[in-house]
C-alpha atoms as a PDB file:
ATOM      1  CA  UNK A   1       0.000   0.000   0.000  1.00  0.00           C
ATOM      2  CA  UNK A   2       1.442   3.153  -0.929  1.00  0.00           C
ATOM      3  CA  UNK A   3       1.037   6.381   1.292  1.00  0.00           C
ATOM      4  CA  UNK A   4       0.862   9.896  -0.159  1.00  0.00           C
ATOM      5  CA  UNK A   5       0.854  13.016   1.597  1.00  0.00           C
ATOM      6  CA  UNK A   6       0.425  15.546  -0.442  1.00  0.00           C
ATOM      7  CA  UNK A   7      -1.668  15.350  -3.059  1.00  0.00           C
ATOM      8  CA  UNK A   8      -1.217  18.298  -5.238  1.00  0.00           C
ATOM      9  CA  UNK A   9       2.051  17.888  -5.610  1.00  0.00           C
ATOM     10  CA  UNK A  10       3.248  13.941  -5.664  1.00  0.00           C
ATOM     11  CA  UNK A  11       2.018  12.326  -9.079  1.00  0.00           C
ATOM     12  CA  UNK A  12      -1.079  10.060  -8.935  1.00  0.00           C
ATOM     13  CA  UNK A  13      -1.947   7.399 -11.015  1.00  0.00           C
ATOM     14  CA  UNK A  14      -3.201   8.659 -14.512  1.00  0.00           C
ATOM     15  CA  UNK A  15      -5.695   5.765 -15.201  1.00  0.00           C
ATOM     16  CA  UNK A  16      -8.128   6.743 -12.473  1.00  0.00           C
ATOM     17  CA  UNK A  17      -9.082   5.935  -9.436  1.00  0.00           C
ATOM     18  CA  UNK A  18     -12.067   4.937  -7.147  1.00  0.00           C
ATOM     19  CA  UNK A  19     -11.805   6.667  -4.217  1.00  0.00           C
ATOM     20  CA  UNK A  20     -13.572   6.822  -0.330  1.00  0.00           C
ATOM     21  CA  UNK A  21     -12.734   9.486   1.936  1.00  0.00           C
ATOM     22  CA  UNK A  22     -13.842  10.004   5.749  1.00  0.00           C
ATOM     23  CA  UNK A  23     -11.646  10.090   9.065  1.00  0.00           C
ATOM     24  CA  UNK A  24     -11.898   6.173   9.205  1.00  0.00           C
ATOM     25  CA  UNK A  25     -11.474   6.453  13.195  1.00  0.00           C
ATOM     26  CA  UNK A  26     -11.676   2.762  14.600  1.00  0.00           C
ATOM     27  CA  UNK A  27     -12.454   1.227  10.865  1.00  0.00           C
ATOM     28  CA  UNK A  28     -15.567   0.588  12.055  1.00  0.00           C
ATOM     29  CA  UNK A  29     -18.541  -1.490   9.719  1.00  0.00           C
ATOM     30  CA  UNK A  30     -19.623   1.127   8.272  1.00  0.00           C
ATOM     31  CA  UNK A  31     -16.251   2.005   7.041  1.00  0.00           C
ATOM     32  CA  UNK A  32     -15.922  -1.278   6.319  1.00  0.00           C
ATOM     33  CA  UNK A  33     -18.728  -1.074   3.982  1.00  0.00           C
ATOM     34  CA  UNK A  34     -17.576   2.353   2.075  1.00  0.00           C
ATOM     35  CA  UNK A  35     -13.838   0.256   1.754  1.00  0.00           C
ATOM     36  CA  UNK A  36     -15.165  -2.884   0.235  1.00  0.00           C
ATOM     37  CA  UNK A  37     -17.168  -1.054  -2.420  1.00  0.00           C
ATOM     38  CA  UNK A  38     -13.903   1.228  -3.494  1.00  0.00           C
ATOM     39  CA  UNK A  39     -12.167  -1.940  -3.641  1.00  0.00           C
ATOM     40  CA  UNK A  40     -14.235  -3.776  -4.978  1.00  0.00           C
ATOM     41  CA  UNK A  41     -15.200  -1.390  -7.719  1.00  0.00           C
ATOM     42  CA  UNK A  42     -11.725  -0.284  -8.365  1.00  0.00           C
ATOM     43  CA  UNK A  43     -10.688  -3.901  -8.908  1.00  0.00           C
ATOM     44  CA  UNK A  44     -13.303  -4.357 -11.672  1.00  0.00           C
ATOM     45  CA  UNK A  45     -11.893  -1.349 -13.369  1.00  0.00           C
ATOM     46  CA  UNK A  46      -8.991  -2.140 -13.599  1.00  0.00           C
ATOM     47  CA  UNK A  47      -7.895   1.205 -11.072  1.00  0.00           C
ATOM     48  CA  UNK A  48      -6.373   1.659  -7.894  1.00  0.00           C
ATOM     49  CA  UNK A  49      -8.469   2.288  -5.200  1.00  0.00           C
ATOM     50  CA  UNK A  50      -7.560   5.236  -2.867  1.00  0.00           C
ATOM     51  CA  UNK A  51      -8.520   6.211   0.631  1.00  0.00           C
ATOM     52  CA  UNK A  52      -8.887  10.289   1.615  1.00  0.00           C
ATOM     53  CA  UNK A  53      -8.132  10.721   5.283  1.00  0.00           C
ATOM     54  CA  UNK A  54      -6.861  13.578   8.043  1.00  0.00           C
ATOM     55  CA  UNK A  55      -4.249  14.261   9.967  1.00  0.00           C
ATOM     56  CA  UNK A  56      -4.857  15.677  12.469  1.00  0.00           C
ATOM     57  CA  UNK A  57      -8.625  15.030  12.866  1.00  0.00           C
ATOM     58  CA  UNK A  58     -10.715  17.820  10.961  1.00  0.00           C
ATOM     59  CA  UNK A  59     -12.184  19.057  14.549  1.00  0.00           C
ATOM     60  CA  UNK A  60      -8.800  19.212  16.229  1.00  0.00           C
ATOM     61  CA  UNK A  61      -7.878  22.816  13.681  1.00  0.00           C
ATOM     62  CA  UNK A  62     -11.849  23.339  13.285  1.00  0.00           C
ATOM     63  CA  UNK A  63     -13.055  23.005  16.987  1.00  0.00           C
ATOM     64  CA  UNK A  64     -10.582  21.757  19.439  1.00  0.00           C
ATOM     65  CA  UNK A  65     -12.568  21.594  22.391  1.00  0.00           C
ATOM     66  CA  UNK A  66     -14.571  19.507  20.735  1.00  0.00           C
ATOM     67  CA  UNK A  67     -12.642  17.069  18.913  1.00  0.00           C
ATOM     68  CA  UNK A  68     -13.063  13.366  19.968  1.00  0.00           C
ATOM     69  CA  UNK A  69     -10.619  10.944  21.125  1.00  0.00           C
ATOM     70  CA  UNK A  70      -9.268   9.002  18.826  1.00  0.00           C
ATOM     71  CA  UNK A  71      -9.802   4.652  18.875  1.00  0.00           C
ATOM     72  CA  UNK A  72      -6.908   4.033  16.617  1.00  0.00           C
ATOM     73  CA  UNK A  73      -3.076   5.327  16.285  1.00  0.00           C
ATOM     74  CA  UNK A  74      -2.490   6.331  12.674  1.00  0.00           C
ATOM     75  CA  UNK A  75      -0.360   3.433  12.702  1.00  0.00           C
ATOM     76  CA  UNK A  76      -2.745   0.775  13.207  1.00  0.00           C
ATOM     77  CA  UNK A  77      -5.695   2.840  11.151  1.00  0.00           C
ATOM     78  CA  UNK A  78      -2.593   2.312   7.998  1.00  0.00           C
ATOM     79  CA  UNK A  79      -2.395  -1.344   8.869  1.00  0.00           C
ATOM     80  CA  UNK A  80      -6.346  -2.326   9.051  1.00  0.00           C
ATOM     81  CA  UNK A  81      -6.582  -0.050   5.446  1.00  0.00           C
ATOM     82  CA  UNK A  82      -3.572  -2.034   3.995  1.00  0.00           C
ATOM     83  CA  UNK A  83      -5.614  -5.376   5.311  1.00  0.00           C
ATOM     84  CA  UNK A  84      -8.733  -4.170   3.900  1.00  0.00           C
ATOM     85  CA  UNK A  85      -7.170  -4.417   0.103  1.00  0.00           C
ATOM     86  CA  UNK A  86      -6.623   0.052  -0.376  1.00  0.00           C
ATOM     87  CA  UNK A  87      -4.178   0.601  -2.559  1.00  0.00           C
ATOM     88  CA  UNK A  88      -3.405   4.005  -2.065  1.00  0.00           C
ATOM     89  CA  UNK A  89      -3.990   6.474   1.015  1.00  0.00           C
ATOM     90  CA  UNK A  90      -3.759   9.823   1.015  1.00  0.00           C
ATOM     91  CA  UNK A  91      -2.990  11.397   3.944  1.00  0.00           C
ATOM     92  CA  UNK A  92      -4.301  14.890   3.559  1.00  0.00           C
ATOM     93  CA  UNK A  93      -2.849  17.309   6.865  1.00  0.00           C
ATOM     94  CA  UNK A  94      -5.894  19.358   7.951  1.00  0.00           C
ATOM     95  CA  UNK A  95      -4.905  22.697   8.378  1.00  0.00           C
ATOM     96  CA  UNK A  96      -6.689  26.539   7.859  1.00  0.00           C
ATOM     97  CA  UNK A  97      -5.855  26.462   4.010  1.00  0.00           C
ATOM     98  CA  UNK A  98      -7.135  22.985   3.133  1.00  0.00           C
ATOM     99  CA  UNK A  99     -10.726  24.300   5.457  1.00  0.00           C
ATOM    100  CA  UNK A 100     -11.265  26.913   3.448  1.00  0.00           C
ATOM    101  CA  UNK A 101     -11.529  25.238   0.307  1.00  0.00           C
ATOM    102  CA  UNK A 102     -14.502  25.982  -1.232  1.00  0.00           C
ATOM    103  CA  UNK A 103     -16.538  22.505  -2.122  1.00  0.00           C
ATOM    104  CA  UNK A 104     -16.568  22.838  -5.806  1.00  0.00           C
ATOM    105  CA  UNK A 105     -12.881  23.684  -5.297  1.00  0.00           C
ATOM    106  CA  UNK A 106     -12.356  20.336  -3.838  1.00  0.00           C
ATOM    107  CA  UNK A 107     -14.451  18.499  -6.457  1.00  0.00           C
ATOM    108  CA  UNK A 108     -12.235  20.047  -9.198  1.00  0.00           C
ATOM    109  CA  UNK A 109      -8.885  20.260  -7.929  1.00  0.00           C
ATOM    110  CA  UNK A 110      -8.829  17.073  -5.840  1.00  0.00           C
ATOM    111  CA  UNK A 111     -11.046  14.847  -6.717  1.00  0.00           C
ATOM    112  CA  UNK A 112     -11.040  15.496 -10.543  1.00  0.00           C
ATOM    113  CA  UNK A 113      -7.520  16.886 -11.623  1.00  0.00           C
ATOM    114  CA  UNK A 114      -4.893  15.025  -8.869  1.00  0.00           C
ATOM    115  CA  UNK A 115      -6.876  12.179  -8.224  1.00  0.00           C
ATOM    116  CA  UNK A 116      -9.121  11.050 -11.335  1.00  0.00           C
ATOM    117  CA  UNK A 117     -12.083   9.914  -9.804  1.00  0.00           C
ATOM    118  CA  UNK A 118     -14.111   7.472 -11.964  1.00  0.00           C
ATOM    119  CA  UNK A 119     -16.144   7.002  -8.785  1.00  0.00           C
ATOM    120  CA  UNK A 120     -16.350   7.742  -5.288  1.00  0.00           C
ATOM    121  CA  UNK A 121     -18.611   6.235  -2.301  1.00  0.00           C
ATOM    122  CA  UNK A 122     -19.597   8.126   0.961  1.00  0.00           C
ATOM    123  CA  UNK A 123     -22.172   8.145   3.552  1.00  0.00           C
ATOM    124  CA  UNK A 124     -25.252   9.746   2.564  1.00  0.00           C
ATOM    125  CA  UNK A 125     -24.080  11.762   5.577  1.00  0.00           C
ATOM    126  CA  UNK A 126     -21.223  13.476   3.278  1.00  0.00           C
ATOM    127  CA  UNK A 127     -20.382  16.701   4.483  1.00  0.00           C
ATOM    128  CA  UNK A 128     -17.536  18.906   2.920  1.00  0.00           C
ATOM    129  CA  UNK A 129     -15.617  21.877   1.940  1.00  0.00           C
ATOM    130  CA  UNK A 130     -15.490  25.416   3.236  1.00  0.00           C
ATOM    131  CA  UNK A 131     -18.808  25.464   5.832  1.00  0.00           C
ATOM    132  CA  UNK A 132     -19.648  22.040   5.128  1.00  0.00           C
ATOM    133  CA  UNK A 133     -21.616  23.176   2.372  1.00  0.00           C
ATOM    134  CA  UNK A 134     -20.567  19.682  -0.127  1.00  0.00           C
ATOM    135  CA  UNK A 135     -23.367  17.178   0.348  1.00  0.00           C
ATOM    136  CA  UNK A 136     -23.616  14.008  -1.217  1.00  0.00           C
ATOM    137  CA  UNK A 137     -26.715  15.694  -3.364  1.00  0.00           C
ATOM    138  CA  UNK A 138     -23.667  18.064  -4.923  1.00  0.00           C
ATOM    139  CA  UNK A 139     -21.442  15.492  -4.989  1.00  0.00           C
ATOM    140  CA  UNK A 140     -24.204  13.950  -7.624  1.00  0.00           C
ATOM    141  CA  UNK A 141     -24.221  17.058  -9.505  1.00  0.00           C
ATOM    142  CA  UNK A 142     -20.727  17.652  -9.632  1.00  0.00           C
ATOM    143  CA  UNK A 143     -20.297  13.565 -10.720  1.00  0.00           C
ATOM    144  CA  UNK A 144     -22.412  14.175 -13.559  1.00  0.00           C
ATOM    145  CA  UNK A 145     -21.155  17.163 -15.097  1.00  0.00           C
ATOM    146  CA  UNK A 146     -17.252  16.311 -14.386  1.00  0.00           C
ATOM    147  CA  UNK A 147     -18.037  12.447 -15.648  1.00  0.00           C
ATOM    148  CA  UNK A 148     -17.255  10.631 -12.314  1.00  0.00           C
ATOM    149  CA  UNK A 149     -20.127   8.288 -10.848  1.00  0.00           C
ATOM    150  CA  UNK A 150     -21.383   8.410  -6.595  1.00  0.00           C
ATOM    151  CA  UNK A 151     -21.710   5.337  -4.576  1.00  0.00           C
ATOM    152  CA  UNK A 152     -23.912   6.172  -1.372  1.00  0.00           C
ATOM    153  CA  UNK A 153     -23.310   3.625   1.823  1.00  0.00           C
ATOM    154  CA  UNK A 154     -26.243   3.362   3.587  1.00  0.00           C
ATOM    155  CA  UNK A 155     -25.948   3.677   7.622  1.00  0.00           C
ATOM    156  CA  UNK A 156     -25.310   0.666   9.522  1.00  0.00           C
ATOM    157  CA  UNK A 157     -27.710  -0.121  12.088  1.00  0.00           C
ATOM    158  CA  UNK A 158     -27.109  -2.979  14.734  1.00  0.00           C
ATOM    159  CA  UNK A 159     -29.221  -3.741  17.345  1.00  0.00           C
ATOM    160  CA  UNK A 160     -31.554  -0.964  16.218  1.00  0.00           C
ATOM    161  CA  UNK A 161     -28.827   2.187  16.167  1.00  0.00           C
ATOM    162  CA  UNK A 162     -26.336   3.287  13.880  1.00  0.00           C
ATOM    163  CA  UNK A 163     -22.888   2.404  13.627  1.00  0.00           C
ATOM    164  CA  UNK A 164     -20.455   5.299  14.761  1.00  0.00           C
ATOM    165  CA  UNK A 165     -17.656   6.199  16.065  1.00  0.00           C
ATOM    166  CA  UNK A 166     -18.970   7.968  18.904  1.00  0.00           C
ATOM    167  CA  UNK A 167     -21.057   5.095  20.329  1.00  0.00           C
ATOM    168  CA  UNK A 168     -17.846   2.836  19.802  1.00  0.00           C
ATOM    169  CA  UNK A 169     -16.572   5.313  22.212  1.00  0.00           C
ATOM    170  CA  UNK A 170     -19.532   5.039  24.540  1.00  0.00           C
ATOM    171  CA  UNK A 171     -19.501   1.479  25.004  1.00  0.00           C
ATOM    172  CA  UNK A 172     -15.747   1.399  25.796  1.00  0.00           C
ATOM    173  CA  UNK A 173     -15.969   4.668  28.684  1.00  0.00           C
ATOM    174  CA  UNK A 174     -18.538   1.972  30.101  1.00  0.00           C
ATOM    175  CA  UNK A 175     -16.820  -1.344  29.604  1.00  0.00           C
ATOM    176  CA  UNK A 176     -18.544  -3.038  27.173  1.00  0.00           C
ATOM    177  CA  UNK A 177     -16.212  -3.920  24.663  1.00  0.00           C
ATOM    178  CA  UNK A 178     -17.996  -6.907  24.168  1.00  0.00           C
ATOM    179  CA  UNK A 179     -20.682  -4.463  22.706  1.00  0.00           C
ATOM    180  CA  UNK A 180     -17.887  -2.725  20.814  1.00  0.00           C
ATOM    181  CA  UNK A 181     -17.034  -5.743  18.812  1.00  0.00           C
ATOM    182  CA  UNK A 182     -20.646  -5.923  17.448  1.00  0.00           C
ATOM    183  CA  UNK A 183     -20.068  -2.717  16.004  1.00  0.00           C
ATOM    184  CA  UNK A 184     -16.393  -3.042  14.870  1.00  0.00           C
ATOM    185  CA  UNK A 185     -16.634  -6.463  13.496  1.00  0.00           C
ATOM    186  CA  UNK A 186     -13.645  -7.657  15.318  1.00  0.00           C
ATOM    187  CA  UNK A 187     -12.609  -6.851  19.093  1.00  0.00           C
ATOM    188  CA  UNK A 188     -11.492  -3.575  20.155  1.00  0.00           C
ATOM    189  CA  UNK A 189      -7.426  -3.324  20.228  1.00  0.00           C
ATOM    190  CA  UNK A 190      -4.797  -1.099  21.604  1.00  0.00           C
ATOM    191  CA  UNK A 191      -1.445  -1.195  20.765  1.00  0.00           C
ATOM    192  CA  UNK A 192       2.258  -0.149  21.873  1.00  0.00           C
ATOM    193  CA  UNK A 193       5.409  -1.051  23.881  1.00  0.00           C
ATOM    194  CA  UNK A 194       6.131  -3.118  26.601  1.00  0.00           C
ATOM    195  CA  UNK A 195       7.773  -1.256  29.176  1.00  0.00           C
ATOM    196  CA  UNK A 196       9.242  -1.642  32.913  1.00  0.00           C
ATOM    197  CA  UNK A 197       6.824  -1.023  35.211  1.00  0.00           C
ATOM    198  CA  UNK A 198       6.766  -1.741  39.306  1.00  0.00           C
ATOM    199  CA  UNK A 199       7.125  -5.349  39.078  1.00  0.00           C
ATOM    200  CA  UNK A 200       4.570  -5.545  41.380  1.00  0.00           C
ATOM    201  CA  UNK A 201       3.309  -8.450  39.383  1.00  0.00           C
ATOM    202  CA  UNK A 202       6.335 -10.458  39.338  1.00  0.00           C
ATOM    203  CA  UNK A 203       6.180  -9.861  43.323  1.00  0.00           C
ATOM    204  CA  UNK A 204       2.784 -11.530  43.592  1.00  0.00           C
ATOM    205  CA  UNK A 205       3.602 -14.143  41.154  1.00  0.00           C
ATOM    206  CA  UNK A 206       1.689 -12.663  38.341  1.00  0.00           C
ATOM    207  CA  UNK A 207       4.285 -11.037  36.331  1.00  0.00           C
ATOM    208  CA  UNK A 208       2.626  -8.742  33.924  1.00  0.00           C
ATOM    209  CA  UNK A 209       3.381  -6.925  30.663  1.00  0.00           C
ATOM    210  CA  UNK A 210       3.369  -3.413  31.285  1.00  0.00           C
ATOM    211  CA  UNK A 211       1.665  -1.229  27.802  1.00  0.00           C
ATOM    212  CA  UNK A 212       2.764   1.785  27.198  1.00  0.00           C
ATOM    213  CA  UNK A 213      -0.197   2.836  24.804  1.00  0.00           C
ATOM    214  CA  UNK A 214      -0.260   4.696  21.862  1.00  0.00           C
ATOM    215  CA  UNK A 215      -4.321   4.797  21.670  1.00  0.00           C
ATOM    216  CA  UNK A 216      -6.009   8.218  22.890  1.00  0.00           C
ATOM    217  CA  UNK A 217      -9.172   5.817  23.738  1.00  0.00           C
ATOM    218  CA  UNK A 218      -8.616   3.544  26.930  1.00  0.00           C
ATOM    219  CA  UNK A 219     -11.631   1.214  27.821  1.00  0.00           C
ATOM    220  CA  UNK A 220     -13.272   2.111  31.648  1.00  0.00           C
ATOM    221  CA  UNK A 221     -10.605   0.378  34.663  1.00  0.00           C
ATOM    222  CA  UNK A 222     -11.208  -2.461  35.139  1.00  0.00           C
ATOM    223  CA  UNK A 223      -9.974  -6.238  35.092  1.00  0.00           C
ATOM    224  CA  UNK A 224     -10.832  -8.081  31.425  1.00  0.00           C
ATOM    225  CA  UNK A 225     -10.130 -11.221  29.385  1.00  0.00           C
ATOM    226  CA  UNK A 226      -8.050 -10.230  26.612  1.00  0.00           C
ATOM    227  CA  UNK A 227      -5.571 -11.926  23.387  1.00  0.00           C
ATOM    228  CA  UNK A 228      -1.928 -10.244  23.152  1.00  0.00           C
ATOM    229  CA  UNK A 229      -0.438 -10.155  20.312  1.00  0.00           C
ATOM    230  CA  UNK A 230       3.405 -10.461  20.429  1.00  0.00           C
ATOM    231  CA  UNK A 231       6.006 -11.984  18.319  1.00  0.00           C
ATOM    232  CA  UNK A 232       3.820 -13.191  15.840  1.00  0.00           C
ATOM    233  CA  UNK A 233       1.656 -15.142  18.469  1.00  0.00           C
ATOM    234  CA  UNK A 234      -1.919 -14.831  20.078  1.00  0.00           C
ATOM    235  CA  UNK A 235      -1.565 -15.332  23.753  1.00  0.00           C
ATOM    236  CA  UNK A 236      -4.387 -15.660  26.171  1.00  0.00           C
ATOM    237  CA  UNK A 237      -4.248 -13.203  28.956  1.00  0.00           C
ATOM    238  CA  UNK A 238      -6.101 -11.188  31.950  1.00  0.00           C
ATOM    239  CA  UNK A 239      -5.704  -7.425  31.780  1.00  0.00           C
ATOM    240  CA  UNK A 240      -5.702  -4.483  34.096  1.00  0.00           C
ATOM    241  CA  UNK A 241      -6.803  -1.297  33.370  1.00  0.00           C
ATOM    242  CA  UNK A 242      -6.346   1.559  36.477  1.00  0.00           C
ATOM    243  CA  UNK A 243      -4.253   2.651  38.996  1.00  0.00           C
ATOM    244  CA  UNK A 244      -3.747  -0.160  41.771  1.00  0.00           C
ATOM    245  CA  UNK A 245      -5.754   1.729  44.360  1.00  0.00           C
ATOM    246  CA  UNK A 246      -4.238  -1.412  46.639  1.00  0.00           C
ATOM    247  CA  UNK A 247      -0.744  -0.120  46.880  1.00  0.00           C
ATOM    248  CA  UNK A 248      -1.516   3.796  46.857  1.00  0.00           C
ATOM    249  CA  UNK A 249      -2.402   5.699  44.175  1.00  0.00           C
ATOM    250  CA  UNK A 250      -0.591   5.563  41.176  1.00  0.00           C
ATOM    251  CA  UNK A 251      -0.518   6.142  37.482  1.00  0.00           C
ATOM    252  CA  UNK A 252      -3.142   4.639  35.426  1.00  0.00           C
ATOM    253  CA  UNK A 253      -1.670   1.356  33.451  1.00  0.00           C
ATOM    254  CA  UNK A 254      -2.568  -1.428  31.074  1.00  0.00           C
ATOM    255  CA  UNK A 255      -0.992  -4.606  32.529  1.00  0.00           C
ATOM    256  CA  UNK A 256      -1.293  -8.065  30.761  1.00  0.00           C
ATOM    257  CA  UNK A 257      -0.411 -11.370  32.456  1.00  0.00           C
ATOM    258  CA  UNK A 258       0.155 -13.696  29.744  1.00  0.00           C
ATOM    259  CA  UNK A 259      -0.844 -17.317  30.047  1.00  0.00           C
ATOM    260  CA  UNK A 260       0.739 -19.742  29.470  1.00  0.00           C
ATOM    261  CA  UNK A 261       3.986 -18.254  28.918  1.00  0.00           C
ATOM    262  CA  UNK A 262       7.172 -17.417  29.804  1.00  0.00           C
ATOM    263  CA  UNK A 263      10.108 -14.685  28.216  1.00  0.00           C
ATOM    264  CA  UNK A 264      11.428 -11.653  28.215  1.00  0.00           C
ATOM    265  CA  UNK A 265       8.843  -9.133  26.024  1.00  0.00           C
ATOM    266  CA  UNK A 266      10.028  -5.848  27.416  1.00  0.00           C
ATOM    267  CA  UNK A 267      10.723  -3.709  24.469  1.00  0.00           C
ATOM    268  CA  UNK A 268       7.893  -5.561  21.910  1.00  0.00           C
ATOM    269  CA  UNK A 269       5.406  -3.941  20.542  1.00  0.00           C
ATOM    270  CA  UNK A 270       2.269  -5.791  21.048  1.00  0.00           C
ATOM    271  CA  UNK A 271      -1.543  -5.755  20.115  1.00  0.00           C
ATOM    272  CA  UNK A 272      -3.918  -6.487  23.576  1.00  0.00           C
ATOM    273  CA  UNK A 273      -7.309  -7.078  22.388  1.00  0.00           C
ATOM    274  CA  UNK A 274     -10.425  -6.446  24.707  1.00  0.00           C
ATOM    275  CA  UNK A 275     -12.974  -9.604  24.766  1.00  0.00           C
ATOM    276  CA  UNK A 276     -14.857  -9.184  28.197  1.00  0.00           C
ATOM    277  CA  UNK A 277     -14.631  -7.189  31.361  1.00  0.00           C
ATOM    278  CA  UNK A 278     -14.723  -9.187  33.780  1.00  0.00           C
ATOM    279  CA  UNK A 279     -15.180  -6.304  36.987  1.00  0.00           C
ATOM    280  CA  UNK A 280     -14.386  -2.994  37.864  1.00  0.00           C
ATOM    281  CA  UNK A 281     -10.977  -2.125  40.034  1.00  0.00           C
ATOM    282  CA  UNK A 282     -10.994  -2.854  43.379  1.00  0.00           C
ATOM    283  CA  UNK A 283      -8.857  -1.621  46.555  1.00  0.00           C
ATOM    284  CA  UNK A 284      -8.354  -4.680  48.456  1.00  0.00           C
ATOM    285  CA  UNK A 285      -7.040  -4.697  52.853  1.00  0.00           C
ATOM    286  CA  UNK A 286      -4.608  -7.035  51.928  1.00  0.00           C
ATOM    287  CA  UNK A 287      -1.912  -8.393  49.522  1.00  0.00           C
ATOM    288  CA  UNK A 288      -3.185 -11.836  50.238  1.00  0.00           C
ATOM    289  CA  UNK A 289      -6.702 -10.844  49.565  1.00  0.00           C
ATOM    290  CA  UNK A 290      -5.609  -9.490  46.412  1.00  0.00           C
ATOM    291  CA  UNK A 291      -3.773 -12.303  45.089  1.00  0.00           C
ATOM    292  CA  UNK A 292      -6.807 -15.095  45.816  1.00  0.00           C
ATOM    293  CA  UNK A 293      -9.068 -12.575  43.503  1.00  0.00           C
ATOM    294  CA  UNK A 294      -6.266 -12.522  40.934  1.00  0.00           C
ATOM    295  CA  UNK A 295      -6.283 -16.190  40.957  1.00  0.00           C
ATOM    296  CA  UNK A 296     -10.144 -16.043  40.451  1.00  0.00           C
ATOM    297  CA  UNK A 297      -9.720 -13.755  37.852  1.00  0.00           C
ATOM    298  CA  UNK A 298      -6.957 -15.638  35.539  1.00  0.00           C
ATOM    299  CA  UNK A 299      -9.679 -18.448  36.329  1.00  0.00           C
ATOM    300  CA  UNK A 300     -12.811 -16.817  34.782  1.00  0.00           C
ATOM    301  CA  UNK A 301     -10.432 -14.841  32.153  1.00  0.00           C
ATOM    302  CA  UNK A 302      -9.139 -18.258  30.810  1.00  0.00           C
ATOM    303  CA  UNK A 303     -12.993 -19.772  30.501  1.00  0.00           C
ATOM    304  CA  UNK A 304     -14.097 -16.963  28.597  1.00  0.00           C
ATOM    305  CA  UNK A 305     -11.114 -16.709  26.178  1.00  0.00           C
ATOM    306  CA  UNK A 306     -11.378 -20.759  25.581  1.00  0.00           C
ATOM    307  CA  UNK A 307     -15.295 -20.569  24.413  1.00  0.00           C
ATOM    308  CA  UNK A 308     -14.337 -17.788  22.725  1.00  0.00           C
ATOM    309  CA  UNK A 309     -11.590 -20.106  21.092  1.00  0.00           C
ATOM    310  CA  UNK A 310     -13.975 -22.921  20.719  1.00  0.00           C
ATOM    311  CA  UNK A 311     -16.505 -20.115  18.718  1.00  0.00           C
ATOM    312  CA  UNK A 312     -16.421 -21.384  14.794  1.00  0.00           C
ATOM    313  CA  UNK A 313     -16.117 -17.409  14.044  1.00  0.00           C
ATOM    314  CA  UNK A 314     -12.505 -17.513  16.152  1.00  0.00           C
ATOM    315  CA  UNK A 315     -11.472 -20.732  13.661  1.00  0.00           C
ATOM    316  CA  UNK A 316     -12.827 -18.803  10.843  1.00  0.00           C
ATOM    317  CA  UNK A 317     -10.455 -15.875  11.655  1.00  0.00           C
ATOM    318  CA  UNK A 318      -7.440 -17.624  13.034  1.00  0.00           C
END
């Protein structure tokens, strides 16, 4: 997959393209949708097929105090597009200039001289240009007269409400990343670098994997039954999320005791995947009370993760 960050002035394909454009912020169904009918279509014409997408997020120069939290580094949104068959992805910086440019400006400039469009799909949602004032109605217009054809992607609705970002969000600030996977189509990941923490773990015969995230969006503290990813492998684990209100407080962490296995990971960079929580943090009036829960916990953490294993979608995916 080939990354491009300026568009006016790196050369583009002269064939065409078929092109989506959005944030993309967790990769979501919906998006999922939008990328498998750019790839789909750009495959049957013989084109590349090009994500749009911003850095920084458009609210972030538009509206700071307003712009979200973000469920997925740029690195791992670049992975799941590569995965998802994109050929191309233009990574467009968001600043003052590129907001004031006027919607038909973008149509012509972007969309028709750099990029080619044959055809483009969006969310019937489709907002852009100076003021918002592109819809996907204009968009139409626009296709017909500059000869480039409009996909609209419905909204996504599962258990009666739309797919979004924001109630991806939601569900995690509660917990329920269980609920989050409905909506994401796979489990809800963070990612980043082992570090050295307190080796409290190790103490209490837990050693864990200490995460030093590079996600904005944390799920709610709390103990859960997780997969790690490291060195190529998917490890069962139990995860804490908080600040070990037992020993004082501290900073809030993402610890992962891996089971079963045994190594040095400080220094990987690992994927911990959220499958259930399993309850919220607790200050305990002992070590020794602490360590019987954690035993209960690796317990319940394992069961889940093994039906989960058992689950013909996990040997589907696998």
């Amino acid at each position: 997959m080939k990354i491009i960050r300026d568009i006016e002035t790196v050369g583009l394909p002269q064939t065409g393209t078929v092109l989506t454009l959005g944030n993309f912020d967790g990769i979501h169904l919906g998006h999922q949708s939008l990328l498998r009918n750019a790839v789909g279509d750009a495959r049957v014409l013989g084109v590349p097929s090009v994500v749009l997408t911003f850095d920084p997020h458009p609210l972030r120069c538009l509206a700071p105090e307003r712009a979200p939290k973000l469920l997925l580094s740029m690195e791992d949104k670049l992975q799941l597009l590569e995965a998802a068959g994109v050929d191309i992805v233009l990574l467009q910086r968001f600043d003052a200039a590129f907001a004031n440019l006027a919607a038909e400006d973008f149509v012509r400039r972007i969309l028709v001289e750099s990029l080619k469009i044959r055809k483009i799909w969006a969310g019937r949602d489709l907002r852009f240009g100076k003021g918002r004032r592109g819809t996907i109605d204009s968009l139409r217009v626009w296709g017909e007269a500059q000869g480039f054809a409009v996909g609209i992607v419905e909204p996504v609705m599962i258990t009666g409400a739309r797919v979004s970002s924001s109630r991806i969000r939601e569900l995690l600030d509660a917990g329920q990343v269980d609920e989050a996977k409905l909506l994401l189509g796979r489990e809800f990941f963070i990612s980043g670098v082992v570090v050295t923490g307190q080796r409290r773990g190790r103490e209490l015969g837990f050693p864990t994997a200490n995460i030093e995230s590079r996600n904005e969006v944390i799920p709610l503290d709390g103990i859960y039954a997780t997969f790690i990813e490291v060195g190529g492998k998917r490890l069962m684990s139990a995860s804490s999320i908080g600040l070990n209100p037992t020993f004082g407080t501290g900073p809030r962490t993402v610890e992962s005791f891996i089971f079963p296995f045994e190594g040095d990971v400080y220094g990987e960079t690992v994927k911990l995947s959220f499958v259930k929580r399993i309850r919220g943090e607790q200050k305990f009036a002992s070590v020794d009370a602490l360590i019987a829960q954690m035993r209960r916990d690796v317990a319940v953490a394992g069961e889940i993760l093994r039906d989960v294993g058992r689950a013909p979608e996990a040997k589907r995916s696998a």
